[in-house]
Protein backbone atom coordinates (compact mmCIF):
# COMPACT_ATOMS: atom_id res chain seq x y z
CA UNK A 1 -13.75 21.65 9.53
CA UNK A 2 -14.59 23.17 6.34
CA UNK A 3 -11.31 24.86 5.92
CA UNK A 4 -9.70 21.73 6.94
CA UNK A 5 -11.56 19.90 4.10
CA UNK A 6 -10.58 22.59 1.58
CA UNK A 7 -6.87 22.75 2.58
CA UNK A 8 -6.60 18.86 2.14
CA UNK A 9 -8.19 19.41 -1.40
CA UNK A 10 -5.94 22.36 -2.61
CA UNK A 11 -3.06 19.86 -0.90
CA UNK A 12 -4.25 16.93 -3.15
CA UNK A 13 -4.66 18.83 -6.61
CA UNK A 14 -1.48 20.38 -5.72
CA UNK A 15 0.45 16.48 -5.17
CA UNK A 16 -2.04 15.64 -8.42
CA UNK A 17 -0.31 18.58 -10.70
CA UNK A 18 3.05 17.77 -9.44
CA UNK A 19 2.98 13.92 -10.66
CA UNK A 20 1.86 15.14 -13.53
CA UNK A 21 4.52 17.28 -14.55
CA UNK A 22 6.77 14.96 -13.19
CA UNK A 23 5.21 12.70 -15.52
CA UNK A 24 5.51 14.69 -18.11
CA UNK A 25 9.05 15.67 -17.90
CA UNK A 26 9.79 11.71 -17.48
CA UNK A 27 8.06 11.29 -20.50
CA UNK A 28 9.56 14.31 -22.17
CA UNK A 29 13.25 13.24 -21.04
CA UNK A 30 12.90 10.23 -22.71
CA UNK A 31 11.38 10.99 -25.82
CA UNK A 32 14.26 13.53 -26.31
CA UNK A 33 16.86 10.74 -25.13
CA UNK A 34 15.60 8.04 -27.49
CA UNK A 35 15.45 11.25 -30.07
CA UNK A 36 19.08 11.65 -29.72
CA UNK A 37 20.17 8.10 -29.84
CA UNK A 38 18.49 7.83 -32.97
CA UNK A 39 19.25 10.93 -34.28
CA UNK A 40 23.68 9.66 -33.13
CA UNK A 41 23.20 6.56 -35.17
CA UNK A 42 21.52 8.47 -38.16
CA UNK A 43 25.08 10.40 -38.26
CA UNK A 44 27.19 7.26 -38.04
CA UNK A 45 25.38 5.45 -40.82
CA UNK A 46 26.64 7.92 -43.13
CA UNK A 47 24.19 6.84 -45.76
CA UNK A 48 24.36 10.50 -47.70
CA UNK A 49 28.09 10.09 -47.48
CA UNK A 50 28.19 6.76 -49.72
CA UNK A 51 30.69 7.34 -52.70
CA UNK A 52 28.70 8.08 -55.92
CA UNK A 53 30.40 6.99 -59.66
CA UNK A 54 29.60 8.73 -63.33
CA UNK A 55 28.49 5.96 -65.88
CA UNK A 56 31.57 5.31 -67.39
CA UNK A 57 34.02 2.29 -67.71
CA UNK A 58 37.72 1.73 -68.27
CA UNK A 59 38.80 -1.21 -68.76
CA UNK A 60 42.60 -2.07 -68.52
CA UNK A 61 42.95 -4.31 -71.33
CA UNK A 62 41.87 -1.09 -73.26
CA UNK A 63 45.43 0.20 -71.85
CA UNK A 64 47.70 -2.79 -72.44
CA UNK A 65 46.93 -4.53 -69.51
CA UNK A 66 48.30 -8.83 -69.66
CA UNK A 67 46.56 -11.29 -67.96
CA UNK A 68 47.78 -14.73 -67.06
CA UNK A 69 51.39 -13.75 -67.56
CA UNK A 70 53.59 -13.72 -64.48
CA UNK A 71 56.13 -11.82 -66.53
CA UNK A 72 53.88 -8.86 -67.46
CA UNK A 73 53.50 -6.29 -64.76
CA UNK A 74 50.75 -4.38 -65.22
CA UNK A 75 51.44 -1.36 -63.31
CA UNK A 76 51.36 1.23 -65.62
CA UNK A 77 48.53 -0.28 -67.79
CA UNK A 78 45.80 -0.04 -64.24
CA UNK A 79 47.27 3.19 -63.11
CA UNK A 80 46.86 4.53 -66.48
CA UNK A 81 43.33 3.78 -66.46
CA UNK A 82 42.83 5.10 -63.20
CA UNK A 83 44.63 8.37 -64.81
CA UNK A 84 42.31 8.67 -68.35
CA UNK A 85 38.97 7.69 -66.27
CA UNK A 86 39.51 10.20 -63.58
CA UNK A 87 40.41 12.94 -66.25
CA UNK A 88 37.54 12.19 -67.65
CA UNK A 89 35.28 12.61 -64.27
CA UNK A 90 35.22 9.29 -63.40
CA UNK A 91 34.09 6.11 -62.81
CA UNK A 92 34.61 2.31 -62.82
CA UNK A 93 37.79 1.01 -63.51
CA UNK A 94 37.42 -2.52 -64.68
CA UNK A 95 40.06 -5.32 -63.94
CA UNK A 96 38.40 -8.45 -65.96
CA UNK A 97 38.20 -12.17 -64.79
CA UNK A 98 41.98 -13.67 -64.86
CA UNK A 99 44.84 -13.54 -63.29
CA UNK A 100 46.49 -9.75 -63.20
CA UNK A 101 49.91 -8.89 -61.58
CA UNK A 102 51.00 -5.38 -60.76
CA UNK A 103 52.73 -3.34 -58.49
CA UNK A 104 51.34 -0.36 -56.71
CA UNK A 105 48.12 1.31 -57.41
CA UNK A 106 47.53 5.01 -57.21
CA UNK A 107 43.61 5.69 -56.91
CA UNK A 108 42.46 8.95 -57.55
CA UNK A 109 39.07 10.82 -57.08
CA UNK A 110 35.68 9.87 -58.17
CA UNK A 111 37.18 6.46 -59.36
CA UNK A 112 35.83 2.80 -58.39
CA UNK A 113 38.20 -0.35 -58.65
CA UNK A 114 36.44 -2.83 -59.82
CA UNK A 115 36.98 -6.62 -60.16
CA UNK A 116 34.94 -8.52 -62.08
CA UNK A 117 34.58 -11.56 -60.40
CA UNK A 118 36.84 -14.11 -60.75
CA UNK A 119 39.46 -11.46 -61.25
CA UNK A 120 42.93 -12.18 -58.96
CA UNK A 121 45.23 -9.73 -58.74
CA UNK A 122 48.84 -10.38 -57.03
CA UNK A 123 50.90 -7.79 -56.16
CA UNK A 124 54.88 -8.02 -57.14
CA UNK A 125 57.37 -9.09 -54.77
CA UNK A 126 60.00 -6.57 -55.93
CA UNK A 127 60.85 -4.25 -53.30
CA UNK A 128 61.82 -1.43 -55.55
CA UNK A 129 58.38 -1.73 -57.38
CA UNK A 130 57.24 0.38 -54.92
CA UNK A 131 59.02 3.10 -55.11
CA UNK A 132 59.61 6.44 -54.89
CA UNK A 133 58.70 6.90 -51.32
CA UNK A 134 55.04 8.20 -50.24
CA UNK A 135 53.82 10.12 -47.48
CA UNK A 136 52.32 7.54 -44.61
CA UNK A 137 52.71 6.21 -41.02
CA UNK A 138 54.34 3.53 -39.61
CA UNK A 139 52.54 1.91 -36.57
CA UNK A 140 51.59 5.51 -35.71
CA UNK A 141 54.77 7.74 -37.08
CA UNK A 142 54.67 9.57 -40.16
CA UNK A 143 57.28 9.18 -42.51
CA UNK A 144 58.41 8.48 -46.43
CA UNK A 145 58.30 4.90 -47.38
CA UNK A 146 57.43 1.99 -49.91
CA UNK A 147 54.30 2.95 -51.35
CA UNK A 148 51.24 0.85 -49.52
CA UNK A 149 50.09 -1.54 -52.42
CA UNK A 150 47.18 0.03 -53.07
CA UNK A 151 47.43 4.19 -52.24
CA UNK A 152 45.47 7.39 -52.32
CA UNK A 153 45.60 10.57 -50.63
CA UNK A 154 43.69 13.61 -50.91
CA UNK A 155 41.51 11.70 -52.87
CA UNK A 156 37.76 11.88 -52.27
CA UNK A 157 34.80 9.46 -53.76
CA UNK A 158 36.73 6.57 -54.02
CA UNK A 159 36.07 2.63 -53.92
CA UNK A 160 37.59 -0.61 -54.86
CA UNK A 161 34.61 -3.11 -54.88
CA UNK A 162 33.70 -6.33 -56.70
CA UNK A 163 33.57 -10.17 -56.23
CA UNK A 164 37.39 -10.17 -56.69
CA UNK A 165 40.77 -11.10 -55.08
CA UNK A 166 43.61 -8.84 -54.04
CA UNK A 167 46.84 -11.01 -52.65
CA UNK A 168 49.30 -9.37 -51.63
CA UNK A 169 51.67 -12.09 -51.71
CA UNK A 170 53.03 -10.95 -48.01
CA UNK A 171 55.18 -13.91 -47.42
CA UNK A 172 58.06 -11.56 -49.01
CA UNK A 173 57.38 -8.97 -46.27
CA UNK A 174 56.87 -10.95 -43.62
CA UNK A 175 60.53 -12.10 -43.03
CA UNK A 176 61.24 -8.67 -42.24
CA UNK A 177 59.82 -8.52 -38.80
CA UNK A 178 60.57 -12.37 -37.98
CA UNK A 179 64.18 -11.97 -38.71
CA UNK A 180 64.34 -9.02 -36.77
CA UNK A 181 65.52 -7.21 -39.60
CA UNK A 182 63.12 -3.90 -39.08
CA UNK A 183 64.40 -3.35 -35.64
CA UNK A 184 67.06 -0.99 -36.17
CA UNK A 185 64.92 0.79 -38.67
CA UNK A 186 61.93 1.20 -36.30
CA UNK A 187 64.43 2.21 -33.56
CA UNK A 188 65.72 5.11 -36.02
CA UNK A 189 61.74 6.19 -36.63
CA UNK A 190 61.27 6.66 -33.36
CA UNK A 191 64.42 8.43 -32.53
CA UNK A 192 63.54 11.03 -35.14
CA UNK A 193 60.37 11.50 -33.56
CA UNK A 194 61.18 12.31 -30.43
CA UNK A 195 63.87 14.43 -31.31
CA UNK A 196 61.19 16.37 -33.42
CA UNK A 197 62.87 15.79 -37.04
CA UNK A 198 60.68 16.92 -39.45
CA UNK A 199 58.04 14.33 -41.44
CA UNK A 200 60.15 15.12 -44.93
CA UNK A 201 63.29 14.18 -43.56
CA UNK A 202 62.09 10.92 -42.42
CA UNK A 203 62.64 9.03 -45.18
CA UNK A 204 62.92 5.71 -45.59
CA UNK A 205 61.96 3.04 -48.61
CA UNK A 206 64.99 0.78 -48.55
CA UNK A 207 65.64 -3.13 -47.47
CA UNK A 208 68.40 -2.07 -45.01
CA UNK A 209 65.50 0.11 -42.55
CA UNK A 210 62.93 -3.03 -43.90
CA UNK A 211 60.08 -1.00 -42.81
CA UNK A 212 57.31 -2.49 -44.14
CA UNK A 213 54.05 -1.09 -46.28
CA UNK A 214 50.20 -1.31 -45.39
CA UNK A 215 48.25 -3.29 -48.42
CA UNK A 216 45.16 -0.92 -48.85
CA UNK A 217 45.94 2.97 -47.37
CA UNK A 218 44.01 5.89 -47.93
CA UNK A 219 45.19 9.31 -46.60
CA UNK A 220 43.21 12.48 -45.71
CA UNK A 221 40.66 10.69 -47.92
CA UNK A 222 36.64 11.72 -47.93
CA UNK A 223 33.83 9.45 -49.18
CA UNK A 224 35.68 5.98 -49.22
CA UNK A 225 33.79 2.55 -49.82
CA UNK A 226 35.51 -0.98 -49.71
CA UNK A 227 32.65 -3.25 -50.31
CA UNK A 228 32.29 -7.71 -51.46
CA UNK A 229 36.04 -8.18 -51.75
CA UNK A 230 38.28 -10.17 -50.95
CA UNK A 231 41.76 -9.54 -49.61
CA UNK A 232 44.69 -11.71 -48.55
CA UNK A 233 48.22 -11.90 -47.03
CA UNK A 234 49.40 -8.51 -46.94
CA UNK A 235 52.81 -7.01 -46.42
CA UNK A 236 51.00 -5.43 -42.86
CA UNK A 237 48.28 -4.13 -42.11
CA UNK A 238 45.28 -4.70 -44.96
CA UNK A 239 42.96 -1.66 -44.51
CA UNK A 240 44.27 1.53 -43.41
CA UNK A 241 42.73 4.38 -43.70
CA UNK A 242 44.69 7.76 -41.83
CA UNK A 243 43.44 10.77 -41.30
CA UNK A 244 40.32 9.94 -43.18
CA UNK A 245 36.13 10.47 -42.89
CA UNK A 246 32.95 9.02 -44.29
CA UNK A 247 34.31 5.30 -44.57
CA UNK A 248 31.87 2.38 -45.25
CA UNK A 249 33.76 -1.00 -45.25
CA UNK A 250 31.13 -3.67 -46.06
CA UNK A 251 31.19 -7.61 -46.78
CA UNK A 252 34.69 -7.86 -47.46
CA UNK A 253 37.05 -10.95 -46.44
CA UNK A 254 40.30 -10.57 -44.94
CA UNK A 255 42.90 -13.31 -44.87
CA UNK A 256 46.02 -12.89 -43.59
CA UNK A 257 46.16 -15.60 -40.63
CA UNK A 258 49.71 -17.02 -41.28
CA UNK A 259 51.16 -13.23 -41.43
CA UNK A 260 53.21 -11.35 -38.96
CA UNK A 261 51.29 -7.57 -37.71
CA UNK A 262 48.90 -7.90 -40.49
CA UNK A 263 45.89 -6.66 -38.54
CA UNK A 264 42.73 -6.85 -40.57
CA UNK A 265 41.33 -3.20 -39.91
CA UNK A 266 42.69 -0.32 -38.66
CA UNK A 267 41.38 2.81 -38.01
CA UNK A 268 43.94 5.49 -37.81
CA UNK A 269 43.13 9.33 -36.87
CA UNK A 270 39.72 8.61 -38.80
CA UNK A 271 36.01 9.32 -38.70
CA UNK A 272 32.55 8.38 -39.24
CA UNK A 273 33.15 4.95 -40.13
CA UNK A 274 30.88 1.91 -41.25
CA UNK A 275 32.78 -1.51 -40.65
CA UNK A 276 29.48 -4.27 -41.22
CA UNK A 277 29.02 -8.04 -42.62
CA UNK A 278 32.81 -8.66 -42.69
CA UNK A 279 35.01 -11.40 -42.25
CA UNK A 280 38.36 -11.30 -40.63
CA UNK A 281 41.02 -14.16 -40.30
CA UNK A 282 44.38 -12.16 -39.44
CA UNK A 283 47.63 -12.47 -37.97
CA UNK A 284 46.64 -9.74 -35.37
CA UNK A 285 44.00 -7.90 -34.37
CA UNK A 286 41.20 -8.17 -36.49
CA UNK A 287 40.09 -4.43 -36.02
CA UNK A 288 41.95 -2.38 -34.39
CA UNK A 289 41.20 1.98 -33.47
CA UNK A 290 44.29 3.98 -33.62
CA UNK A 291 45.90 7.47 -33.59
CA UNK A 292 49.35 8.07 -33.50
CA UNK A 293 52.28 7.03 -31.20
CA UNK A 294 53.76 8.79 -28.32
CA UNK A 295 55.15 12.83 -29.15
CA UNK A 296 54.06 12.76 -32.88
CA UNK A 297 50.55 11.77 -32.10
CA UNK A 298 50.51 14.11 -29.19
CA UNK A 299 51.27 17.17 -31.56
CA UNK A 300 49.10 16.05 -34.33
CA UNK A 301 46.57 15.16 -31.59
CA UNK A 302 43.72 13.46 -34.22
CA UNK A 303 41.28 10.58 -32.47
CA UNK A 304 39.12 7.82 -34.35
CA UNK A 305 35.71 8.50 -33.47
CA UNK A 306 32.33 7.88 -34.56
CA UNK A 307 32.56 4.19 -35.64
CA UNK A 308 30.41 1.49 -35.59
CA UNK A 309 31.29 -2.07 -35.73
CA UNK A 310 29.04 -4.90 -36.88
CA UNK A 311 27.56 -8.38 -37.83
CA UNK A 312 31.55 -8.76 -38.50
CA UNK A 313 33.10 -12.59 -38.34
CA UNK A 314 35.79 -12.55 -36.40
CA UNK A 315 37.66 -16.39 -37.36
CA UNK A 316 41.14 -15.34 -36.12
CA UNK A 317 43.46 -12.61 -34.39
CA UNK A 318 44.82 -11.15 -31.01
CA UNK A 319 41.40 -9.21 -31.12
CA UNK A 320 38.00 -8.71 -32.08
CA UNK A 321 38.48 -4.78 -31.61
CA UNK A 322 41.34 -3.12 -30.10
CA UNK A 323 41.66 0.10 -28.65
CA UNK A 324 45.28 -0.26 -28.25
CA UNK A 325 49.20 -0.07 -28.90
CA UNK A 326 49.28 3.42 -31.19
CA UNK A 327 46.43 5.54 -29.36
CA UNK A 328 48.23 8.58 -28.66
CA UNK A 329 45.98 10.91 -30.39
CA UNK A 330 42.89 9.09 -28.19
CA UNK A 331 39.71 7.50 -29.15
């Protein structure tokens, strides 16, 4: 009976121990789970990755910059500010209250755009303005073509911020795809591509192919920050960053609701990437997660991943966020 009684206790503390460690590893499972969710969204916040600016200002009056005359085109008064401040190491380039016109901008490294507020600046509606061709991609090809409005690559530490307006007077553009009159030019892109023709022959830039050019495009960019403004009726897309990492995209406004494919976001073979507090009223989807279409973004084979969405207004588009149409590369 004795033995009985001690075999039913050694069975006991033995059942005892074993919730206990099962207890334990529960508790331990969880601890390291809820460890490594926080320790995922400490990576996506990218908070060390925030683009950092020297004290210094340029502002393009200083360079012969107009404002309030439609005549003047200020192109080579802003990019020649961008040019001087980023020889200099940096900083803020300063478009003043008014009304600017220009035609594309070329941002460079450790510079921040900067509109003061109350400062609108409209983009020409001369085609040729934006030439000679750059290096981008068109709904997931690469190619030469108009230069996006606003354009960097390479580029790292860069930011266009402010309490301004950017319109990129898209109606222009627009007639392109609702006339039809990019279909034989998309048709060639494609054929190129899957016959393997290489990115520098594909070169296009010319009202007859009427391909048309994202507003704000940053390529193989590191450290980018869009942040308070506000942006309207681009030729395409608005924000497009490709092949780019460490993006915070904060508070802006997009309007582009009467405009033909001008989604209002869109990730493309990017990274680590903030999108928080905006506001979205586009002509397709509002954010959209891409990478590459069909064989070229098989072979270049570059996802969007890491990237948080949120507190965004979505007023309208096709879609809130869409994983969709040019995802070749995967997500």
């Amino acid at each position: 009976m004795k033995n009985e009684k001690k075999n039913i206790l050694k069975l006991s503390l033995v059942i005892i121990a074993a919730v206990a460690l099962y207890s334990s590893a529960v508790f331990l499972q969880k601890k390291l789970a809820k460890e490594n969710e926080e320790n995922m969204f400490v990576k996506t916040e990218i908070p060390s990755s925030i683009p950092f600016f020297p004290d210094r200002t340029c502002n393009i009056e200083d360079f012969g910059a107009v404002r309030d005359e439609r005549s003047s085109v200020n192109t080579k008064s802003i990019n020649d500010a961008v040019f001087d401040c980023a020889k200099n190491g940096g900083g803020k380039v300063i478009i003043p209250k008014g009304k600017w016109l220009t035609g594309p901008i070329k941002l460079q490294s450790n510079i921040d755009l900067h509109l003061e507020e109350g400062a609108e600046v409209s983009f020409s509606t001369n085609f040729s303005d934006y030439l000679p061709v750059v290096f981008s991609r068109f709904e997931g090809i690469e190619l030469y073509n108009y230069s996006p409005l606003i354009y960097a690559k390479d580029c790292e530490n860069v930011a266009i911020t402010g309490k301004g307006t950017l319109d990129g007077q898209g109606e222009a553009w627009w007639r392109w795809k609702r006339e039809g009159l990019q279909d034989s030019g998309i048709k060639k892109l494609h054929k190129m591509a899957e016959e393997g023709l290489p990115t520098e022959e594909r070169i296009f830039g010319n009202t007859d192919d009427a391909l048309r050019p994202s507003f704000i495009q940053f390529v193989n960019c590191k450290k980018i920050l869009l942040e308070d403004i506000e942006i309207k009726n681009g030729p395409m897309w608005t924000v497009h960053p490709i092949y780019s990492e460490d993006v915070l995209i904060k508070n802006i406004s997009i309007e582009t609701p009467e405009g033909v494919n001008t989604d209002g976001i869109a990730i493309d073979s990017s990274k680590n990437v903030l999108i928080e507090g905006c506001t979205i009223n586009s002509g397709d989807d509002a954010i959209a997660l891409k990478s590459g279409r069909d064989k070229d973004g098989l072979s270049i084979n570059r996802p969007s991943e890491n990237i948080i969405v949120r507190n965004c207004r979505i007023k309208e588009g096709h879609s809130g966020v869409a994983i969709a149409s040019e995802m070749s590369g995967g997500a």
